[in-house]
N, C-alpha and C. Protein backbone atom coordinates (compact mmCIF):
# COMPACT_ATOMS: atom_id res chain seq x y z
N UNK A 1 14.26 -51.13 12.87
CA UNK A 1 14.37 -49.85 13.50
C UNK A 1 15.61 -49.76 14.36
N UNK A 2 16.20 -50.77 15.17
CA UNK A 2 16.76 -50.59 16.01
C UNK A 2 17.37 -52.37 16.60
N UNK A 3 18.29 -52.23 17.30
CA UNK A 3 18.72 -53.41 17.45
C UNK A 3 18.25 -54.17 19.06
N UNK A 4 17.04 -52.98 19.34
CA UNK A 4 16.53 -53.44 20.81
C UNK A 4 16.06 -55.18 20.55
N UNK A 5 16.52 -55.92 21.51
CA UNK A 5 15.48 -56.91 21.25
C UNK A 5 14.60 -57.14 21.69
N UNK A 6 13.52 -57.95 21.78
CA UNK A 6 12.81 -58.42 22.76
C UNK A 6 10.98 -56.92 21.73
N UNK A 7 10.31 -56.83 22.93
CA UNK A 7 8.98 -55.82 22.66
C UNK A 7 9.20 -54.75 23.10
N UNK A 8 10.42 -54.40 24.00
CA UNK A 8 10.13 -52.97 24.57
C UNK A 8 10.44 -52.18 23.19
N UNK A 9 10.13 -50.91 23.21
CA UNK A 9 10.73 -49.93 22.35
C UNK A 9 10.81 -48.93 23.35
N UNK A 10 12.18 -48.30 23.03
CA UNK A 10 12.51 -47.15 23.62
C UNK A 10 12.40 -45.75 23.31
N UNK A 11 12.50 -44.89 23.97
CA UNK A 11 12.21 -43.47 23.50
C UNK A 11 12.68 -43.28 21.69
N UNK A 12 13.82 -43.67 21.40
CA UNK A 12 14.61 -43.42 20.13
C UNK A 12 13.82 -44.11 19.11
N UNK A 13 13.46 -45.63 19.66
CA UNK A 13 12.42 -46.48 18.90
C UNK A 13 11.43 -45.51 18.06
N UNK A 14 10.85 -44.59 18.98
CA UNK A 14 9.37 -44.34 19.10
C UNK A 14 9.57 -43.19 17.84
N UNK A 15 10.58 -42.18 18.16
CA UNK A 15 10.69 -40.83 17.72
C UNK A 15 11.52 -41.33 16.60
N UNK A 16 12.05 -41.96 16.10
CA UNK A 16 13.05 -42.27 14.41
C UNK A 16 11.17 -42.81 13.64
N UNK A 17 10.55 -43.10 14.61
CA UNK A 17 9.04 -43.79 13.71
C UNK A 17 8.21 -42.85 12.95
N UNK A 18 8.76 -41.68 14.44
CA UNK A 18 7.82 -40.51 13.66
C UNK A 18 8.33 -39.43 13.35
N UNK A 19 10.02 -39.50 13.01
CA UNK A 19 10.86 -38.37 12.30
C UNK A 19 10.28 -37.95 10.83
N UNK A 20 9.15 -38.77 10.18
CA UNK A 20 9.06 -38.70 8.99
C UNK A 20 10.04 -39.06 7.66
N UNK A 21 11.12 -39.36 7.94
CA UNK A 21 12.05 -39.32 6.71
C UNK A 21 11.75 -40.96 6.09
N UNK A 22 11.40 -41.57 6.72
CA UNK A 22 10.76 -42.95 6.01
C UNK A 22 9.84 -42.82 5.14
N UNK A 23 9.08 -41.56 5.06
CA UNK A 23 7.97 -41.34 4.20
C UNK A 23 8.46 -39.86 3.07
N UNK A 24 9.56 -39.56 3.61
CA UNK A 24 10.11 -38.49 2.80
C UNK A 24 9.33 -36.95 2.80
N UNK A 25 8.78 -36.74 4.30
CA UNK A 25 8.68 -35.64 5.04
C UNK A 25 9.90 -35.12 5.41
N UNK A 26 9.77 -33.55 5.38
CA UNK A 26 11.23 -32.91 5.54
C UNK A 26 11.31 -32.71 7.12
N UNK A 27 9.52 -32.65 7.84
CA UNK A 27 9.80 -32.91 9.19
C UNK A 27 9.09 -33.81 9.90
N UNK A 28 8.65 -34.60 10.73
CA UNK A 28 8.28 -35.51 11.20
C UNK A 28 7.08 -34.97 12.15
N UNK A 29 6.27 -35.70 12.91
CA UNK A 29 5.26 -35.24 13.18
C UNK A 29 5.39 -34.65 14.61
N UNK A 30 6.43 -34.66 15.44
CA UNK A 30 7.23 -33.95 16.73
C UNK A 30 8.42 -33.30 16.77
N UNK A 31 8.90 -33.89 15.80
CA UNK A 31 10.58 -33.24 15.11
C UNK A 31 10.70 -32.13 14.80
N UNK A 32 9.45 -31.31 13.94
CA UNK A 32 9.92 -30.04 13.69
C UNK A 32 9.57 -28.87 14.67
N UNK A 33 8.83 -29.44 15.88
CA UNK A 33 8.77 -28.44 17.03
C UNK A 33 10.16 -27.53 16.93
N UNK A 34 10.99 -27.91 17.52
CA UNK A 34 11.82 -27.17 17.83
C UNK A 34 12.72 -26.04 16.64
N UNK A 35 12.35 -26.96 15.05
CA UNK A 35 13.35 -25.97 14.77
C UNK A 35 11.43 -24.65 13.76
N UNK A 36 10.49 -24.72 14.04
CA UNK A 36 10.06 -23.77 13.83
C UNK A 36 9.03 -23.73 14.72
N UNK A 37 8.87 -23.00 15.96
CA UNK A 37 8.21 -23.41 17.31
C UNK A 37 7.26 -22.52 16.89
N UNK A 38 7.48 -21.24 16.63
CA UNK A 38 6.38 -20.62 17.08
C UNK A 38 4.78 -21.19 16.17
N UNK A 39 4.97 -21.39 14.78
CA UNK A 39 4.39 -21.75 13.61
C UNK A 39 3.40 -23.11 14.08
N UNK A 40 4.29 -24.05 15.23
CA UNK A 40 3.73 -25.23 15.48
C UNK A 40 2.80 -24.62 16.71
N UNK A 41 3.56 -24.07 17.63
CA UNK A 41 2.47 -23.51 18.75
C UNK A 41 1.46 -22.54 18.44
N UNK A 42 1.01 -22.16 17.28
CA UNK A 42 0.28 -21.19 16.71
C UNK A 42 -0.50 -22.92 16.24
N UNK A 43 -0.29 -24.02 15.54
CA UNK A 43 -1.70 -24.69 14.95
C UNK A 43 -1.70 -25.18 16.14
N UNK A 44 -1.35 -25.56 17.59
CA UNK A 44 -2.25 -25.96 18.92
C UNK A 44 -2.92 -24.80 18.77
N UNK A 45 -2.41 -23.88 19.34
CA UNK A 45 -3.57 -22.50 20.08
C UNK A 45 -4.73 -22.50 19.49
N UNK A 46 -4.23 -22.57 18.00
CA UNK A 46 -5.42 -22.23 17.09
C UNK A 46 -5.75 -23.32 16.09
N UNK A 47 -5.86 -24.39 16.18
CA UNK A 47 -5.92 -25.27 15.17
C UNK A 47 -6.75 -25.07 13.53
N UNK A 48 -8.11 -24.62 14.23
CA UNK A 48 -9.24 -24.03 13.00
C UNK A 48 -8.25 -23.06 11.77
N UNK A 49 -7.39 -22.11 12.64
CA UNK A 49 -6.82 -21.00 11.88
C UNK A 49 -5.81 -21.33 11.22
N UNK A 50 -5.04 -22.50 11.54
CA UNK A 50 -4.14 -23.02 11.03
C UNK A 50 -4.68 -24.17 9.60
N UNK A 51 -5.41 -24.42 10.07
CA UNK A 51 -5.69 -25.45 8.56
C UNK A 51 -7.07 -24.80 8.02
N UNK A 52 -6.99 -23.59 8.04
CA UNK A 52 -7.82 -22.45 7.25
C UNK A 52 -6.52 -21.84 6.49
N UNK A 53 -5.65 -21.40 7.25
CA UNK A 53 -4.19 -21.23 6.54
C UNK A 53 -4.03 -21.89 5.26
N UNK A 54 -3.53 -23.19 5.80
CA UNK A 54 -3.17 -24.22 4.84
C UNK A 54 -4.30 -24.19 3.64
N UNK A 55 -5.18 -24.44 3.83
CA UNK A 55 -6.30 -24.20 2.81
C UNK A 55 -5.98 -23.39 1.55
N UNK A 56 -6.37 -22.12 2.61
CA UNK A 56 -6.44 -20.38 1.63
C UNK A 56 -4.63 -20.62 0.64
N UNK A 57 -3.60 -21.13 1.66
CA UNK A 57 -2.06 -21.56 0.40
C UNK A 57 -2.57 -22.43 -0.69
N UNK A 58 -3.21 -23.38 -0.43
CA UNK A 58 -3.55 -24.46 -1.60
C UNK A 58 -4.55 -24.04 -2.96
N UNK A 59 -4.99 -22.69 -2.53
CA UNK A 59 -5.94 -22.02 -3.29
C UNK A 59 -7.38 -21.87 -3.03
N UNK A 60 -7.63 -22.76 -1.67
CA UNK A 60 -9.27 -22.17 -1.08
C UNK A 60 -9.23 -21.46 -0.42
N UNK A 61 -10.42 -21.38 0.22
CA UNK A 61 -11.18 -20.13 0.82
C UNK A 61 -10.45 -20.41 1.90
N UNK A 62 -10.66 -19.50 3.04
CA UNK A 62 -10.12 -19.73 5.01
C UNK A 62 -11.08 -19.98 5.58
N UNK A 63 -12.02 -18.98 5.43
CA UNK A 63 -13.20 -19.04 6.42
C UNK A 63 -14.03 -20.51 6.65
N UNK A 64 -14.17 -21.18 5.10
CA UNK A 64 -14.91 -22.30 5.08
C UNK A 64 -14.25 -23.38 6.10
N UNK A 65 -12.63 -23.49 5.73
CA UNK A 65 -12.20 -24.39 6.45
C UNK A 65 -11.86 -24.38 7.85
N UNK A 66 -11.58 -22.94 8.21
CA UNK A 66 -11.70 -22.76 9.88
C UNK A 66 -12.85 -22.88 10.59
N UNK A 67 -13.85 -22.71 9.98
CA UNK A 67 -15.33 -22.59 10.53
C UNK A 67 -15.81 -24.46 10.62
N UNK A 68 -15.27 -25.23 9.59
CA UNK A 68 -15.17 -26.16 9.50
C UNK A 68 -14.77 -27.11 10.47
N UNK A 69 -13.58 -26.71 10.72
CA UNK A 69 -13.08 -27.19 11.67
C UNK A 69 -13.07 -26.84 13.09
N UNK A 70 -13.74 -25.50 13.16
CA UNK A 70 -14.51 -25.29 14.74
C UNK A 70 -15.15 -25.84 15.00
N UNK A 71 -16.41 -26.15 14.19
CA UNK A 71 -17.34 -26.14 14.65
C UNK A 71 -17.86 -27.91 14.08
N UNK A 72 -17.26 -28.34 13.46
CA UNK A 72 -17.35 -29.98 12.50
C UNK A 72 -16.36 -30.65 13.86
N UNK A 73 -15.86 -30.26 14.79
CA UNK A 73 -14.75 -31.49 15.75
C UNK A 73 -15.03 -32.44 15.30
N UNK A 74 -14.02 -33.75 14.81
CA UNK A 74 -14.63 -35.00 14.74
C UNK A 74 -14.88 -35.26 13.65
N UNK A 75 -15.89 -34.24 12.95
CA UNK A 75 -16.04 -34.58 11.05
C UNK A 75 -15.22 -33.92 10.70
N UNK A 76 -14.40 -33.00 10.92
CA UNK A 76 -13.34 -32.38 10.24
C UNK A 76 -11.96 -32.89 9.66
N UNK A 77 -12.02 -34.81 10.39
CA UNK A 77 -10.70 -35.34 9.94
C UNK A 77 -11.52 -35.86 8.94
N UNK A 78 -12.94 -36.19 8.75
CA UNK A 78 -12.98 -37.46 7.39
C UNK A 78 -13.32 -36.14 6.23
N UNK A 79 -13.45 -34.88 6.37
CA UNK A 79 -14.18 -34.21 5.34
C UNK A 79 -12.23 -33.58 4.73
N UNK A 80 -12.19 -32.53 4.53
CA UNK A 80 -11.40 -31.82 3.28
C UNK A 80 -9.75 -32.11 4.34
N UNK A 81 -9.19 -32.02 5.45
CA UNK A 81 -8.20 -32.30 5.87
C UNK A 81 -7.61 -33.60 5.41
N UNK A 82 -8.21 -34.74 5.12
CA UNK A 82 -7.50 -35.79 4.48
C UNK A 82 -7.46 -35.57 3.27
N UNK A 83 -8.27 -34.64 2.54
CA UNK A 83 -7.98 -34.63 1.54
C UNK A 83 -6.98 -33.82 1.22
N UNK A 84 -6.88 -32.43 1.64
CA UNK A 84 -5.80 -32.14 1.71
C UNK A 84 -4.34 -32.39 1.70
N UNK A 85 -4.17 -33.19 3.08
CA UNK A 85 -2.87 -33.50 3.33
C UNK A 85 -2.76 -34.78 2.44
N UNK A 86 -3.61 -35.81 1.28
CA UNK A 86 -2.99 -36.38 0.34
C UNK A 86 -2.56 -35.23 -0.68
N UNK A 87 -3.40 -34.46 -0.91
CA UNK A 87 -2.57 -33.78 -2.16
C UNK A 87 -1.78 -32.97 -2.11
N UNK A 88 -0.85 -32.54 -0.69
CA UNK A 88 0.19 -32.39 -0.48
C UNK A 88 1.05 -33.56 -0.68
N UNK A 89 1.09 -34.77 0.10
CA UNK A 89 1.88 -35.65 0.06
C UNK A 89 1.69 -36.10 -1.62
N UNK A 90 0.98 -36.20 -2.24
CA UNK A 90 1.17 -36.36 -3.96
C UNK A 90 1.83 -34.74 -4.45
N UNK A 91 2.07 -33.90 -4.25
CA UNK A 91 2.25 -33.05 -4.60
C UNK A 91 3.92 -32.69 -4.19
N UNK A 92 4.05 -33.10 -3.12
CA UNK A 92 5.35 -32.83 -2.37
C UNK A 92 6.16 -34.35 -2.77
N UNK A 93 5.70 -35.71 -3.35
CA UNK A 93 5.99 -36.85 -3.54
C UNK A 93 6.17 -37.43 -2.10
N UNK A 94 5.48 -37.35 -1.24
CA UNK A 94 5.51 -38.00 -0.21
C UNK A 94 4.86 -39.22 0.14
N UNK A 95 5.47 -40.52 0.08
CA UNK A 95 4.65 -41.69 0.51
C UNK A 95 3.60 -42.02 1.80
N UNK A 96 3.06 -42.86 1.64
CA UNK A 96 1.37 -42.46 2.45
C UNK A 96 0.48 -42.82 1.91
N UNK A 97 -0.41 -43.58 2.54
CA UNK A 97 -1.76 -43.93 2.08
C UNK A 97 -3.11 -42.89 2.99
N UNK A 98 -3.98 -42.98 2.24
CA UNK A 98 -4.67 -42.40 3.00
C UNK A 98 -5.98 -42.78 4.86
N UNK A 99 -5.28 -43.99 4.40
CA UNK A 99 -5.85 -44.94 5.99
C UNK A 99 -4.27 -44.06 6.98
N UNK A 100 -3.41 -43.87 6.49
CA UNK A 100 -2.30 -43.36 7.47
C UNK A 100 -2.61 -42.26 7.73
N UNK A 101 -3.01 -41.26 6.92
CA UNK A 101 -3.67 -39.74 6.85
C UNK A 101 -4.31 -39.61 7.67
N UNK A 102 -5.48 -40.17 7.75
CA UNK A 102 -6.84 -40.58 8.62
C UNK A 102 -6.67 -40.60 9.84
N UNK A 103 -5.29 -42.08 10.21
CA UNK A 103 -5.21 -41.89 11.65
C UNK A 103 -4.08 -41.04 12.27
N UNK A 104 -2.98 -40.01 11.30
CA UNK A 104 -2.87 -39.06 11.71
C UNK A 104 -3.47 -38.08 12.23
N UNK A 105 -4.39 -37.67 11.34
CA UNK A 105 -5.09 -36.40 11.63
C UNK A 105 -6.03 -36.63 13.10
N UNK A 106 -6.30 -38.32 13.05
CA UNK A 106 -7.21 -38.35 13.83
C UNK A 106 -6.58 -38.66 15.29
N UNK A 107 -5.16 -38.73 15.84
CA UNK A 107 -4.25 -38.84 16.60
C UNK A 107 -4.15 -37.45 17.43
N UNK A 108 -3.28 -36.37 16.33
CA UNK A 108 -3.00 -35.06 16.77
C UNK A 108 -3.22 -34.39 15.35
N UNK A 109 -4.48 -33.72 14.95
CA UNK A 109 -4.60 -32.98 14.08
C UNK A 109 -3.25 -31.15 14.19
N UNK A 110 -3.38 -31.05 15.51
CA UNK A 110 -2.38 -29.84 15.44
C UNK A 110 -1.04 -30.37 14.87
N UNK A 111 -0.67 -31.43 15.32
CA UNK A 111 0.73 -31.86 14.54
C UNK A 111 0.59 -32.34 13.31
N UNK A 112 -0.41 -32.79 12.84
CA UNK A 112 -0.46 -32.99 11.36
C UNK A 112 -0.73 -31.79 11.01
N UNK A 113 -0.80 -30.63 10.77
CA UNK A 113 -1.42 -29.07 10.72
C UNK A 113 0.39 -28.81 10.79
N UNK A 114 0.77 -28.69 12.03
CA UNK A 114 1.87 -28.39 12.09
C UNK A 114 2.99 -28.75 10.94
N UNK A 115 3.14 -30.32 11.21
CA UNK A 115 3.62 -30.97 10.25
C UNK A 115 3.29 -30.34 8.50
N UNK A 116 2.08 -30.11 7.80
CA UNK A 116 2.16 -29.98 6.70
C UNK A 116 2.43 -28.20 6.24
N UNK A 117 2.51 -27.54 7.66
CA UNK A 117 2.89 -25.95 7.39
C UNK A 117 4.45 -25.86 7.39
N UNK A 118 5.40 -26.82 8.36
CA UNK A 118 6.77 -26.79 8.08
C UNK A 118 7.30 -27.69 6.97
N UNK A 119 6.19 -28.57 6.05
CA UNK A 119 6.86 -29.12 4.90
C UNK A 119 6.21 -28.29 3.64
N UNK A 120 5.68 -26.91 3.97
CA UNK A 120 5.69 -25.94 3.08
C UNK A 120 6.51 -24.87 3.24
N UNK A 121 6.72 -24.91 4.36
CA UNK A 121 8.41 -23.46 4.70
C UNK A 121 7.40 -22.59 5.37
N UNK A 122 5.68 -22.73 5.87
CA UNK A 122 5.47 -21.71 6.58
C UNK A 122 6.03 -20.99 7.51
N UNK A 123 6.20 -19.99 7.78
CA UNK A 123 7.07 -18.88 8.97
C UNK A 123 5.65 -17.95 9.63
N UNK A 124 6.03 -17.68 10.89
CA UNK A 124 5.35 -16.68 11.18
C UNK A 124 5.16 -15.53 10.82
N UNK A 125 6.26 -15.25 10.08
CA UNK A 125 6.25 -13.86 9.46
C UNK A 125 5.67 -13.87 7.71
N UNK A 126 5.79 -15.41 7.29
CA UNK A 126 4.72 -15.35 6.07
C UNK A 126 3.37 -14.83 6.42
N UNK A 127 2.77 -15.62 7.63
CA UNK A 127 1.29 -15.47 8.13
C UNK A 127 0.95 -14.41 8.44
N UNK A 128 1.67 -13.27 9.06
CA UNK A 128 1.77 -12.16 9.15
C UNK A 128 1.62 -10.67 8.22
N UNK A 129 2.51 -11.34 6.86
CA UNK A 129 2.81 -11.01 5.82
C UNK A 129 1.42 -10.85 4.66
N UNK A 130 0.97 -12.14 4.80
CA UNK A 130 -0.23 -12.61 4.51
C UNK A 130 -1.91 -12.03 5.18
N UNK A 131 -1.70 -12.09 6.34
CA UNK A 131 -2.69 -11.21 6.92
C UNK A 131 -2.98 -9.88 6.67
N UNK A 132 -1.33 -9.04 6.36
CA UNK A 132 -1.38 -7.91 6.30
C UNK A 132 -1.82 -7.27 5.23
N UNK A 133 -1.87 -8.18 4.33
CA UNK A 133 -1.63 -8.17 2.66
C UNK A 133 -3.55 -8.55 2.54
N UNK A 134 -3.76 -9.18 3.43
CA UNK A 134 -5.22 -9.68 2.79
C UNK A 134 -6.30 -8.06 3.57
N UNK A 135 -5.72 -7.27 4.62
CA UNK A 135 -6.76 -6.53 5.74
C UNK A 135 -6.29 -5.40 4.81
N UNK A 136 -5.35 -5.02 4.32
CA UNK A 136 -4.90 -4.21 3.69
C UNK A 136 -5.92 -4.04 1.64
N UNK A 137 -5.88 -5.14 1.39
CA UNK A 137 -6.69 -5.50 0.17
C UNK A 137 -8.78 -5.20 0.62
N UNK A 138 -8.70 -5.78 1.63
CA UNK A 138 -10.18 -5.85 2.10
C UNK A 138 -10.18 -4.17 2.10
N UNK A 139 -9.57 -3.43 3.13
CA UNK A 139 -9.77 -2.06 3.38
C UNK A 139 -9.88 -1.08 2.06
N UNK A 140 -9.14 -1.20 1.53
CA UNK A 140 -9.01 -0.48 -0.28
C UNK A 140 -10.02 -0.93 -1.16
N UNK A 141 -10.41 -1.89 -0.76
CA UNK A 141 -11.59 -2.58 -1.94
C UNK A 141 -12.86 -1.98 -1.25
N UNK A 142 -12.84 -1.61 -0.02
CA UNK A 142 -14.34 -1.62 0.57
C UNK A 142 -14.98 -0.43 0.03
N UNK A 143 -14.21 1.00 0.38
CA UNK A 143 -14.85 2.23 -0.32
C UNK A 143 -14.46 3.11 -0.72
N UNK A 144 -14.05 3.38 -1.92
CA UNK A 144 -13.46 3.88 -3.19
C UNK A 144 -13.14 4.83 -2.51
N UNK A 145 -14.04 6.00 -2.33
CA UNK A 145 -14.33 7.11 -1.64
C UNK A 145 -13.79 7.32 -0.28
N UNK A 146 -13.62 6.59 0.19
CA UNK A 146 -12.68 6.68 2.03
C UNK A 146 -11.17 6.66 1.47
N UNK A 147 -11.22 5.91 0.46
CA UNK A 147 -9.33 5.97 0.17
C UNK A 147 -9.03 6.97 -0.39
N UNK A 148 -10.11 7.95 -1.11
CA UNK A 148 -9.56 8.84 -1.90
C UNK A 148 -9.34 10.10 -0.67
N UNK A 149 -10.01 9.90 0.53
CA UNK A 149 -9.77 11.27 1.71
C UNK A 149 -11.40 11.74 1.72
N UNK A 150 -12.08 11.43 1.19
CA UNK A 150 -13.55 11.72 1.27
C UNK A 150 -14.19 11.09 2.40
N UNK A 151 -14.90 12.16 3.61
CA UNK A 151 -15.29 12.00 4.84
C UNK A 151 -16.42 11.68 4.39
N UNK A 152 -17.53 11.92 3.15
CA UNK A 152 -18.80 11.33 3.14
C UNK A 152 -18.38 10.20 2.16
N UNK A 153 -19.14 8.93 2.62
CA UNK A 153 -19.38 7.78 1.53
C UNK A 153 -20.77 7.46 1.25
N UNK A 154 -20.58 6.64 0.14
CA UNK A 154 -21.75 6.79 -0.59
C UNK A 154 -22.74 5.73 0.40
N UNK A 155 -24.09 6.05 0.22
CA UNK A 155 -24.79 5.05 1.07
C UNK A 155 -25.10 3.91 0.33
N UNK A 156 -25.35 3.16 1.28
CA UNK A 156 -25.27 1.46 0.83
C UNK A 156 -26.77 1.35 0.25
N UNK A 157 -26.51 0.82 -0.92
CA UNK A 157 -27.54 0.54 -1.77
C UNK A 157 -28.63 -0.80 -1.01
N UNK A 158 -30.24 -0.41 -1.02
CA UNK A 158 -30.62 -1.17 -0.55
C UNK A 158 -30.96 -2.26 -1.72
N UNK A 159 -31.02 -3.93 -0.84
CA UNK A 159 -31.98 -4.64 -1.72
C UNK A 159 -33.36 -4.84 -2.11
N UNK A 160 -33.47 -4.90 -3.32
CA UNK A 160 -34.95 -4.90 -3.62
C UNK A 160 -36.23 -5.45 -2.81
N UNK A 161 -37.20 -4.88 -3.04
CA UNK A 161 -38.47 -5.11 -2.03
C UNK A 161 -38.49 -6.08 -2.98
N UNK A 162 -39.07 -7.51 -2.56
CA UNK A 162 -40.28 -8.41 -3.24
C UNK A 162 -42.41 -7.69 -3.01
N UNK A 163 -42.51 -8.34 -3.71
CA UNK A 163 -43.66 -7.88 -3.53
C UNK A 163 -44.81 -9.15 -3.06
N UNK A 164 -45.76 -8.73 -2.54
CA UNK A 164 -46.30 -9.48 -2.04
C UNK A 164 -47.06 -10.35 -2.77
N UNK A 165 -47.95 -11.89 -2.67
CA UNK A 165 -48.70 -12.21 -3.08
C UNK A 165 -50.06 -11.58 -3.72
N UNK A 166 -50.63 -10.62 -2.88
CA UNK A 166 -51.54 -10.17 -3.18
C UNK A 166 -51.35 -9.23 -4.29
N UNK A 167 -50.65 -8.08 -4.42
CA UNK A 167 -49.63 -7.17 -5.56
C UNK A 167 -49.62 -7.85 -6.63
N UNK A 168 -49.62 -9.18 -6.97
CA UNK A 168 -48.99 -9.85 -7.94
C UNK A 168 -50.33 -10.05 -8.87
């Protein structure tokens, strides 16, 4: 790493360890703070929403995995987040085992979150883009009749009665 001798390691030691480019990450797991901040301070604030993000890009659902990760603290690094971030790193050719995964996620999950949204090019204005695109789809799909300018909609169909034991 460095030509320090002796056990200390120094600040530079520490941060070339976790620039990522030894593993062929485009950003490292503190490194890309600065050059896409807001994206990284959006998976602290919100961590659940951020690797519900990541998810819904990879082709699942959001809700499962944010809800997941609210409310799972703790089981949320051994369940679908390691799995995840291997099949990014196989996907992106990034070296890594999954015992390294593990004690990433299980270190600073927001920076591993972080980390695998700036080695997809997430932007705030994708997420944005994306939101707008999904509230916009929900609203048009909901009732035919409200989009067409029609103040009455149709009433919501009830579900069927079961019937009772005795009836039967």
């Amino acid at each position: 790493m460095s030509n320090n001798p002796g056990f200390r390691h120094t600040f530079n030691d520490l941060y070339e360890a976790s620039d990522g480019k030894e593993y062929n990450w485009s950003n490292g797991l503190f490194s890309g703070w600065l050059g896409n901040t807001p994206t990284c301070l959006g998976s602290v604030c919100c961590f659940p929403c951020s690797r519900g993000y990541l998810t819904s890009k990879a082709g699942g659902k959001f809700w499962p995995s944010c809800l997941m990760n609210t409310f799972g603290c703790g089981f949320g690094d051994c369940s679908h987040n390691i799995v995840a971030r291997r099949s990014l790193r196989e996907e992106r050719g990034i070296r890594g085992t999954i015992i390294e995964d593990y004690c990433v996620l299980a270190c600073c999950n927001a920076c591993a979150a972080a980390q695998e949204m700036n080695e997809l090019g997430v932007t705030t204005e994708m997420v944005k883009k994306d939101f707008r695109d999904r509230k916009s789809t929900a609203t048009s799909g909901s009732s035919p009749s409200r989009a067409q300018g029609s103040a009455v909609a149709a009433p919501p169909q009830s579900a069927p009665v079961q019937k009772e034991m005795s009836d039967i």
